[in-house]
PDB file of N, CA and C in Angstrom:
ATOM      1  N   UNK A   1      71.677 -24.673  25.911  1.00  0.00           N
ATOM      2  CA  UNK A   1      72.342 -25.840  25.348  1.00  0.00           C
ATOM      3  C   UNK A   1      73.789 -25.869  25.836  1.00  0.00           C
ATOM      4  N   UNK A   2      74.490 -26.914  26.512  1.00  0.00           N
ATOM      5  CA  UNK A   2      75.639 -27.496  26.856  1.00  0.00           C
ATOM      6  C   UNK A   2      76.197 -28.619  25.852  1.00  0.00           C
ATOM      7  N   UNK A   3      77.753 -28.322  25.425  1.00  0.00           N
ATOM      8  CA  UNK A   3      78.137 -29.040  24.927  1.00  0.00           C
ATOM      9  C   UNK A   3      79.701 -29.246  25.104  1.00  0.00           C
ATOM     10  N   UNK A   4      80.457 -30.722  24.846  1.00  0.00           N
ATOM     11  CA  UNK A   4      81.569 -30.238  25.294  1.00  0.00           C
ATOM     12  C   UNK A   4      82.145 -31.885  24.220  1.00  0.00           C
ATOM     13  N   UNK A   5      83.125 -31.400  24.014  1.00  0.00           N
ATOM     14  CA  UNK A   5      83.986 -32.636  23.327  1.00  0.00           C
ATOM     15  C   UNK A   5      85.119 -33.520  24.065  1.00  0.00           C
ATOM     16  N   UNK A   6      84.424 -34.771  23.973  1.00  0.00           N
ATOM     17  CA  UNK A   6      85.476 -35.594  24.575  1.00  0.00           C
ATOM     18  C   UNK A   6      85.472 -37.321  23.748  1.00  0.00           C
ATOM     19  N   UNK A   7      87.027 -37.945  24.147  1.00  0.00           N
ATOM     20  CA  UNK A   7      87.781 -39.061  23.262  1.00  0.00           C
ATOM     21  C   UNK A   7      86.953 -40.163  24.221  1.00  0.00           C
ATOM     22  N   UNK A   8      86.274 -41.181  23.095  1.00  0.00           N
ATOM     23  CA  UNK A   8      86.136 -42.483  23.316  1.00  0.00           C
ATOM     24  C   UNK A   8      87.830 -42.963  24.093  1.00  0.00           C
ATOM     25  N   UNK A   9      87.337 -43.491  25.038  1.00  0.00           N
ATOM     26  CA  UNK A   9      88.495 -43.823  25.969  1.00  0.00           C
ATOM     27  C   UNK A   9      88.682 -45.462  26.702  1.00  0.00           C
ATOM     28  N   UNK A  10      87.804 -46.249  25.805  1.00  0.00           N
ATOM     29  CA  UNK A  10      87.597 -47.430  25.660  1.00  0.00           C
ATOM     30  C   UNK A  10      88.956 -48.343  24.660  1.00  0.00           C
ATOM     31  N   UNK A  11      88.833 -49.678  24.834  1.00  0.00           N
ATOM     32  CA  UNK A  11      89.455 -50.372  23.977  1.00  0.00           C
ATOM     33  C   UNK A  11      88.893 -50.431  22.882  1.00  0.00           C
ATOM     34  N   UNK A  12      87.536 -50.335  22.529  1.00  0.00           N
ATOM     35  CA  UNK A  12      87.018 -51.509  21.586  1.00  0.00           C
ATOM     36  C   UNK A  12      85.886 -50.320  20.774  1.00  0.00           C
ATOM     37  N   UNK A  13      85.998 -49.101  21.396  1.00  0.00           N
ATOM     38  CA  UNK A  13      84.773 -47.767  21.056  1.00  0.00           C
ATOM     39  C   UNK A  13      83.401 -48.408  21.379  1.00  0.00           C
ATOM     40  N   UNK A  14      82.397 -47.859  20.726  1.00  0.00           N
ATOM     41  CA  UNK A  14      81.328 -47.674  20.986  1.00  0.00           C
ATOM     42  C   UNK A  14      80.596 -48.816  20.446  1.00  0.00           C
ATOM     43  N   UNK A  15      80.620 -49.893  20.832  1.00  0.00           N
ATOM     44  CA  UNK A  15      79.862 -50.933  20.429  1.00  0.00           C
ATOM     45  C   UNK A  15      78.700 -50.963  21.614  1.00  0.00           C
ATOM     46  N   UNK A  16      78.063 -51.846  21.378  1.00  0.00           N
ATOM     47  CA  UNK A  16      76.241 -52.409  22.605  1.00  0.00           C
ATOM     48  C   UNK A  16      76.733 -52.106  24.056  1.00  0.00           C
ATOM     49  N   UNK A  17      77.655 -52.799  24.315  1.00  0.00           N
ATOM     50  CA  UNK A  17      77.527 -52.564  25.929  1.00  0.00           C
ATOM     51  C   UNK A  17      77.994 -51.011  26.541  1.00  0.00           C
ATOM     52  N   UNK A  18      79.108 -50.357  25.545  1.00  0.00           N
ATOM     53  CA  UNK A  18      78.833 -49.223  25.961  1.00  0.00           C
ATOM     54  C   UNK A  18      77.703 -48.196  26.163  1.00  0.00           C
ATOM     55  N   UNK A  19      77.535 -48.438  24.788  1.00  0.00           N
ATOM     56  CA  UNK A  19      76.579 -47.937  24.471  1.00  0.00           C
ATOM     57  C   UNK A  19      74.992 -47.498  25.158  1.00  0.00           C
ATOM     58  N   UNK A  20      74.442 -48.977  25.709  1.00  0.00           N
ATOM     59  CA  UNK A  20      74.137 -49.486  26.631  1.00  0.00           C
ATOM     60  C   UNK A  20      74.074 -48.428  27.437  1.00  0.00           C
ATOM     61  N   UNK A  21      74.744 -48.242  28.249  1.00  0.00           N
ATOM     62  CA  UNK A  21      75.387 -47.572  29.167  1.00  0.00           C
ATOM     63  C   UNK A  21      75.335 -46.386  29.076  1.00  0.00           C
ATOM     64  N   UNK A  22      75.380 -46.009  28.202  1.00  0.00           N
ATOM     65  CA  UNK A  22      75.356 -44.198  27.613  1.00  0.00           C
ATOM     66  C   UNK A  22      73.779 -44.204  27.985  1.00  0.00           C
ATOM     67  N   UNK A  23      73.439 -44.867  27.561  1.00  0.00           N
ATOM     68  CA  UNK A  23      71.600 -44.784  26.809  1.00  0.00           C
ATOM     69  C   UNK A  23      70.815 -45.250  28.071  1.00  0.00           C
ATOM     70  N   UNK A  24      71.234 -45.955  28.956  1.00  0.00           N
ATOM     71  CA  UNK A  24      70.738 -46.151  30.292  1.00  0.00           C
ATOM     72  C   UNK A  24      70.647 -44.626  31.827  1.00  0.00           C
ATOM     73  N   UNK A  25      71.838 -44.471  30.891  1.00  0.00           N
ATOM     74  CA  UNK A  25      71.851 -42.600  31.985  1.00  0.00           C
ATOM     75  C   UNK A  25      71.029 -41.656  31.485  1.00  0.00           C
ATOM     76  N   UNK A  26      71.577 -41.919  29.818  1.00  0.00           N
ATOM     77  CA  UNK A  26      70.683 -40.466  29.204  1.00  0.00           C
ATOM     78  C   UNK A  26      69.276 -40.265  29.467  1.00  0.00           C
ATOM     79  N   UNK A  27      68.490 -41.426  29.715  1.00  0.00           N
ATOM     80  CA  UNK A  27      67.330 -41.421  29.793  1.00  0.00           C
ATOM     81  C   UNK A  27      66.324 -41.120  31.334  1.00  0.00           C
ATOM     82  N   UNK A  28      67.805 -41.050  32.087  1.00  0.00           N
ATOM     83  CA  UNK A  28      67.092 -40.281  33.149  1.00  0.00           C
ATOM     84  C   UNK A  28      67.026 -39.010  33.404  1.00  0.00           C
ATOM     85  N   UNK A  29      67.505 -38.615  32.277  1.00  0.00           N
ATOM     86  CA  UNK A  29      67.467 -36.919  32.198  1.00  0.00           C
ATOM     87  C   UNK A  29      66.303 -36.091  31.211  1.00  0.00           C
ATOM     88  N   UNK A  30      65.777 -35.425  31.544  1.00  0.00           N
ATOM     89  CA  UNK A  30      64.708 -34.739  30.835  1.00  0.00           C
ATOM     90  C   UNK A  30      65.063 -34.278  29.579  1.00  0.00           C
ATOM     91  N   UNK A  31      66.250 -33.724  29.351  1.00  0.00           N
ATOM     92  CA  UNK A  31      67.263 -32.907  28.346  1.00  0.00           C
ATOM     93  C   UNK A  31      67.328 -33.958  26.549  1.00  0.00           C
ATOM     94  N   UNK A  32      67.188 -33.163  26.221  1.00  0.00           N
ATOM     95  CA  UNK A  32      67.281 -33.807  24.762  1.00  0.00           C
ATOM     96  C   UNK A  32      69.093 -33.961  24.996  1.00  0.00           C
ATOM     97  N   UNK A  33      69.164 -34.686  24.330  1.00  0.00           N
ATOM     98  CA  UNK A  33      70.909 -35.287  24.457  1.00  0.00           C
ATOM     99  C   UNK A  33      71.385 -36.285  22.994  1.00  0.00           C
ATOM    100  N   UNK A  34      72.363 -35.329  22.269  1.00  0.00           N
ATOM    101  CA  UNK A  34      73.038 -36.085  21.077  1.00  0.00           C
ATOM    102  C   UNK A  34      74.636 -36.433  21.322  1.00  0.00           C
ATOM    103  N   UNK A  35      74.585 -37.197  20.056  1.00  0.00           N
ATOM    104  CA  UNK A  35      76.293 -37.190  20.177  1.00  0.00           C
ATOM    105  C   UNK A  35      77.006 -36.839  19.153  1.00  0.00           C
ATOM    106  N   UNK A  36      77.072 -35.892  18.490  1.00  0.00           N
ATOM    107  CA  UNK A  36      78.160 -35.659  17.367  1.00  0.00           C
ATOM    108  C   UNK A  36      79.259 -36.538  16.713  1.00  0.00           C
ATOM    109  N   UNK A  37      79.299 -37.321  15.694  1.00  0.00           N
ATOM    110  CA  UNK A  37      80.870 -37.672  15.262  1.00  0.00           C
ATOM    111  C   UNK A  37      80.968 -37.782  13.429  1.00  0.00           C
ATOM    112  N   UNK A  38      81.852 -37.146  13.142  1.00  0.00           N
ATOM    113  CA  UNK A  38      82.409 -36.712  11.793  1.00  0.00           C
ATOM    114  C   UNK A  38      80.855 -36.339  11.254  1.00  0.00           C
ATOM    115  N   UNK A  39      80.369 -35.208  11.756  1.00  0.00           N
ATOM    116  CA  UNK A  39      79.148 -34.568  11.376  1.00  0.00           C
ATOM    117  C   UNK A  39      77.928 -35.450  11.032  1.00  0.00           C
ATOM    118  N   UNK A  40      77.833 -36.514  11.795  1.00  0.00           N
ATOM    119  CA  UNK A  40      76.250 -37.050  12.006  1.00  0.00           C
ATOM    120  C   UNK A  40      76.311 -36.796  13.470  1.00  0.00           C
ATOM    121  N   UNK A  41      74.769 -36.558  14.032  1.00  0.00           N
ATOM    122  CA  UNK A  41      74.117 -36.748  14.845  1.00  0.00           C
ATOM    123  C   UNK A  41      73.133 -37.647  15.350  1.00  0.00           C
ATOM    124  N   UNK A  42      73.569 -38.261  16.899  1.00  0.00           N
ATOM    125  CA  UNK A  42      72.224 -39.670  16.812  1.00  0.00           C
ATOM    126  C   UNK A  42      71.853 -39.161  18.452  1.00  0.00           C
ATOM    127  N   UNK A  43      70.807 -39.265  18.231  1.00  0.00           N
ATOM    128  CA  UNK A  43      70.697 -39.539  19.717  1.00  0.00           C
ATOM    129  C   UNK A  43      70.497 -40.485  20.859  1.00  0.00           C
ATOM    130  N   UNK A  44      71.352 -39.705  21.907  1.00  0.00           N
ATOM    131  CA  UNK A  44      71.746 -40.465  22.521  1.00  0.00           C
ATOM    132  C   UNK A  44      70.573 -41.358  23.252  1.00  0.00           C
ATOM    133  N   UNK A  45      69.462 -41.375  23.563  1.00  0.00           N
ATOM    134  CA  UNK A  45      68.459 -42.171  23.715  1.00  0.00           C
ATOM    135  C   UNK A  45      68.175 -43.180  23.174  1.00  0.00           C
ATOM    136  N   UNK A  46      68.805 -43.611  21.697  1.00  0.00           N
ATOM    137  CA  UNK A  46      68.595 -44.600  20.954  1.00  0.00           C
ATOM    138  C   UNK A  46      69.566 -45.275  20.613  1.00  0.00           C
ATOM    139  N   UNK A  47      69.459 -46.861  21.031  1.00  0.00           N
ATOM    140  CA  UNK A  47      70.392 -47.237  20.644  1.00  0.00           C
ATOM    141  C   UNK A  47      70.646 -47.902  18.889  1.00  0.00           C
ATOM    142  N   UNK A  48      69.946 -47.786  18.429  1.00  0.00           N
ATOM    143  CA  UNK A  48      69.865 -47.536  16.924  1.00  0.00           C
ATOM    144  C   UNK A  48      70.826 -46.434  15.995  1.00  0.00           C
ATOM    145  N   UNK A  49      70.445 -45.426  17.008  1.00  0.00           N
ATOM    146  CA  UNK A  49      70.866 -43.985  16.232  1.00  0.00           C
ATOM    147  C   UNK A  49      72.201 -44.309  16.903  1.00  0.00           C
ATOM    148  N   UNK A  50      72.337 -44.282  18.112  1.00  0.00           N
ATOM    149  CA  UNK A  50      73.580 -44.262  18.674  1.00  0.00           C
ATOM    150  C   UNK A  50      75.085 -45.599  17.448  1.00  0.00           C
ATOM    151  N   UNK A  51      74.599 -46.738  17.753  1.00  0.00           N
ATOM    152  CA  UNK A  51      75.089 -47.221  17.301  1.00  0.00           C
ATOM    153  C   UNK A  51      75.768 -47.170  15.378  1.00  0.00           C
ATOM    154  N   UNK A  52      74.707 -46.625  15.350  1.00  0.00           N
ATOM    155  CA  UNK A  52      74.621 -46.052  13.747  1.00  0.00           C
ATOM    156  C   UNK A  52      76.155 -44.870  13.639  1.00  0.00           C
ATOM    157  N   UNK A  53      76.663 -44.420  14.222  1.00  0.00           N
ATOM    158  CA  UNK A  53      77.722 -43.581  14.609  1.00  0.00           C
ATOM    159  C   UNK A  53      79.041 -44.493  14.311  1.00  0.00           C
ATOM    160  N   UNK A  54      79.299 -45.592  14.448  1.00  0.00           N
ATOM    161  CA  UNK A  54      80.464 -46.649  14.688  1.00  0.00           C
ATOM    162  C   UNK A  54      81.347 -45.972  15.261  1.00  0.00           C
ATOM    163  N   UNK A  55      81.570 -45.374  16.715  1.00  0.00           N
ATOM    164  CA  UNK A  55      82.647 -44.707  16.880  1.00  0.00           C
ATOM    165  C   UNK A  55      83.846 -45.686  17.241  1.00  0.00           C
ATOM    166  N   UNK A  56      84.796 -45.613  16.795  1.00  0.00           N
ATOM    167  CA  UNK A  56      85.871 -45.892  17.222  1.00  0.00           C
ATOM    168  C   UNK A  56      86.777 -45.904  18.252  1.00  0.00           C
ATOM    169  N   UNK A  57      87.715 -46.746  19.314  1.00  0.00           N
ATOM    170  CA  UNK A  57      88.313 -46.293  19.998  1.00  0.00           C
ATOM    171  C   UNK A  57      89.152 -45.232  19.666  1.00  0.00           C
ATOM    172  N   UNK A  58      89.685 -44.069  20.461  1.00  0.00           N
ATOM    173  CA  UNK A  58      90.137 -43.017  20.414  1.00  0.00           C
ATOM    174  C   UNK A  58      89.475 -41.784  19.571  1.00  0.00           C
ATOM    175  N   UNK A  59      88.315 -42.163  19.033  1.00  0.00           N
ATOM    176  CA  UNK A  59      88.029 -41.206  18.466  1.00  0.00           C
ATOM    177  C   UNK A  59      86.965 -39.832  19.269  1.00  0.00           C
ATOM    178  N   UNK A  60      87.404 -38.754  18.421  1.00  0.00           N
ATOM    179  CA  UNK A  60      86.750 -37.747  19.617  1.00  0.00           C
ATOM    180  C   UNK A  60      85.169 -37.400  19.251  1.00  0.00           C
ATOM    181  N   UNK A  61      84.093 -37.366  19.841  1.00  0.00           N
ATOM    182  CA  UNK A  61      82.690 -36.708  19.911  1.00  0.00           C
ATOM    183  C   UNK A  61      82.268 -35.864  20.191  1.00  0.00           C
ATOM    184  N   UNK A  62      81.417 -35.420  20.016  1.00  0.00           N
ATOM    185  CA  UNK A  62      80.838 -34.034  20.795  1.00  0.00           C
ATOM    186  C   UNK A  62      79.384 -34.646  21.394  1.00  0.00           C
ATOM    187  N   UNK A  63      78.940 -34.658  22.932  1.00  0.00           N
ATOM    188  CA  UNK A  63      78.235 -34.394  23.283  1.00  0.00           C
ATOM    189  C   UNK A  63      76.944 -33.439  23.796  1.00  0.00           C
ATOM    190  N   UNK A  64      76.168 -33.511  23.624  1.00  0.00           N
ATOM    191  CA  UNK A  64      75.268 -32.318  23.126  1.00  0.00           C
ATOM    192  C   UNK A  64      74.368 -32.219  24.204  1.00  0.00           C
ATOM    193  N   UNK A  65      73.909 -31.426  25.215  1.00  0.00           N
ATOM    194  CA  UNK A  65      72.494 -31.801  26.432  1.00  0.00           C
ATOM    195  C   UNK A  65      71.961 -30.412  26.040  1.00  0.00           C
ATOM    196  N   UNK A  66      70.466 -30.661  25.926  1.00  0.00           N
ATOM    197  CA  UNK A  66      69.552 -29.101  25.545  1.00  0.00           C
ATOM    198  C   UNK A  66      68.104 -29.381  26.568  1.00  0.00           C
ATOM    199  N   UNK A  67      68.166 -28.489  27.420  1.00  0.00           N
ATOM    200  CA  UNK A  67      67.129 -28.975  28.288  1.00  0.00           C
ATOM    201  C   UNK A  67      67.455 -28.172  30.031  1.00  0.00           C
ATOM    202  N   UNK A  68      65.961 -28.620  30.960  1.00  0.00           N
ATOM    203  CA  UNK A  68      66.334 -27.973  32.104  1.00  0.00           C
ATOM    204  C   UNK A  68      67.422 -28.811  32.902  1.00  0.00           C
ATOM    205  N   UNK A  69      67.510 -29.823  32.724  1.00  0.00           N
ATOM    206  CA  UNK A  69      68.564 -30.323  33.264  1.00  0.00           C
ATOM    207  C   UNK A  69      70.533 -30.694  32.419  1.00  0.00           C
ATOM    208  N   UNK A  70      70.245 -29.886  31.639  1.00  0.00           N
ATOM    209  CA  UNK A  70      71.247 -30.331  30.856  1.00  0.00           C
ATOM    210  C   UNK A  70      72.794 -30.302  31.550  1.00  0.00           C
ATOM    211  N   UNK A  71      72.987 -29.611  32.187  1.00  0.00           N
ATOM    212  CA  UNK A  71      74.024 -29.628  32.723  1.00  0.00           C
ATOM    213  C   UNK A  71      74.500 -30.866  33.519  1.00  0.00           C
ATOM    214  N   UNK A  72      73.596 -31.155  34.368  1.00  0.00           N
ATOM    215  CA  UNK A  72      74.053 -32.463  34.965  1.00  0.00           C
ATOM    216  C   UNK A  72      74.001 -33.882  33.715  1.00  0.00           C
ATOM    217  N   UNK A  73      73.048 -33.379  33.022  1.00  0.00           N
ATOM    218  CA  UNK A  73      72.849 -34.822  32.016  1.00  0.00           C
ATOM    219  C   UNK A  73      74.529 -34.715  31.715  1.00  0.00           C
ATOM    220  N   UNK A  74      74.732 -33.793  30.968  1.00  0.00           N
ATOM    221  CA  UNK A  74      76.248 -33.422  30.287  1.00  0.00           C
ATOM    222  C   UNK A  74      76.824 -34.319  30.734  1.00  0.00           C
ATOM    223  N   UNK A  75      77.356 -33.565  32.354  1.00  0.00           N
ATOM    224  CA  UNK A  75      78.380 -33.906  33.477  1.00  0.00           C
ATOM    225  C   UNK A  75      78.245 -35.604  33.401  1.00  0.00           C
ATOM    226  N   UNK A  76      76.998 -36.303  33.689  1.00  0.00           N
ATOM    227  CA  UNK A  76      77.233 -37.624  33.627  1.00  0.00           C
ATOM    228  C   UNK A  76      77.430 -38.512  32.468  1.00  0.00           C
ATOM    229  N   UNK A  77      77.412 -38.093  31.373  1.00  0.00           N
ATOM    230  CA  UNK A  77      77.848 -38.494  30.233  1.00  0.00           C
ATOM    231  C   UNK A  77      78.869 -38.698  29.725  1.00  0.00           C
ATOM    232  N   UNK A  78      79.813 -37.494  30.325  1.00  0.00           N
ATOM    233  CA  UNK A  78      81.157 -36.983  30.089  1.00  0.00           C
ATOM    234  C   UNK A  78      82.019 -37.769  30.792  1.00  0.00           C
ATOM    235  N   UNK A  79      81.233 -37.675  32.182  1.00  0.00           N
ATOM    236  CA  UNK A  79      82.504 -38.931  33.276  1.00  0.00           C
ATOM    237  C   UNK A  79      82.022 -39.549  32.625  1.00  0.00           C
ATOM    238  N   UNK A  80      80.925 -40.961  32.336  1.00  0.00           N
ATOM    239  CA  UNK A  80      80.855 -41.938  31.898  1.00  0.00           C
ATOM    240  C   UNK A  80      82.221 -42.385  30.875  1.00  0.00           C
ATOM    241  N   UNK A  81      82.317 -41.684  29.804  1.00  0.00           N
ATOM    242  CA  UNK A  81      82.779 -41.928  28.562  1.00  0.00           C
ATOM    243  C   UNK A  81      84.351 -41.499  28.984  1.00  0.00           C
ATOM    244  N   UNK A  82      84.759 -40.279  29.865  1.00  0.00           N
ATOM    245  CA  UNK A  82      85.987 -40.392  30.383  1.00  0.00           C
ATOM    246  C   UNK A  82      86.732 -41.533  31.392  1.00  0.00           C
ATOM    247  N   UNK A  83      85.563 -42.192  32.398  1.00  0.00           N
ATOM    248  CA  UNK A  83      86.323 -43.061  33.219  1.00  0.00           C
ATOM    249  C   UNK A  83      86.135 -44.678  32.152  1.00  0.00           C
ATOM    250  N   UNK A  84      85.968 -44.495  30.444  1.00  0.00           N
ATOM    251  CA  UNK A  84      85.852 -45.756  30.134  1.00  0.00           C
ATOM    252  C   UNK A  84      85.182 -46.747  30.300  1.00  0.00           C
ATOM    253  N   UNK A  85      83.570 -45.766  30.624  1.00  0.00           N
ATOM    254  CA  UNK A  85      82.545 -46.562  30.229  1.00  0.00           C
ATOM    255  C   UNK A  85      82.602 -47.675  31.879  1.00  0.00           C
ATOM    256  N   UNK A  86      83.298 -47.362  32.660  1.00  0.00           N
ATOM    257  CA  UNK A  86      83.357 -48.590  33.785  1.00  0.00           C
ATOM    258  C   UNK A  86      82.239 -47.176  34.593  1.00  0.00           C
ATOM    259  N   UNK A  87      81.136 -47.761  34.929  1.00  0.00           N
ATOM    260  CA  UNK A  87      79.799 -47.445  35.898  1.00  0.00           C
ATOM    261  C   UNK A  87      80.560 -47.799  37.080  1.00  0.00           C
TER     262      UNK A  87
END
């Protein structure tokens, strides 16, 4: 299991189109993959669960990858959400 914490770095946080976006990568990875914030967990595969989180701009998460590929899932999750969600 890989995990690493990093700040919503968006204007507007985690609403659909980011989101979106999270949930469009995660799913090419084999790796079970969550997101931590103020101690719920959703995963990141769903945009239900995901959204259910309301993260906020600036607020910080923990990303979670458990699996044979987790490391790269991580890695692309992490840039995602660091370069601000711009693909």
């Amino acid at each position: 299991m890989k995990k690493k914490e990093v700040i919503i770095s968006n204007e507007v946080g985690l609403h659909a189109r980011p989101a979106s976006l999270l949930i469009n990568n995660a799913v090419q990875f084999d790796s079970e993959m969550k997101m931590i914030y103020e101690n719920q967990e959703a995963n990141l595969k769903s945009i239900i669960s995901l959204m259910s989180l309301a993260v906020g701009p600036g607020e910080e998460v923990t990303i979670k990858a458990e699996g044979a590929d987790e490391e790269e899932a991580l890695s692309k999750i992490i840039d995602i959400i660091e370069n601000g969600f711009n693909a």
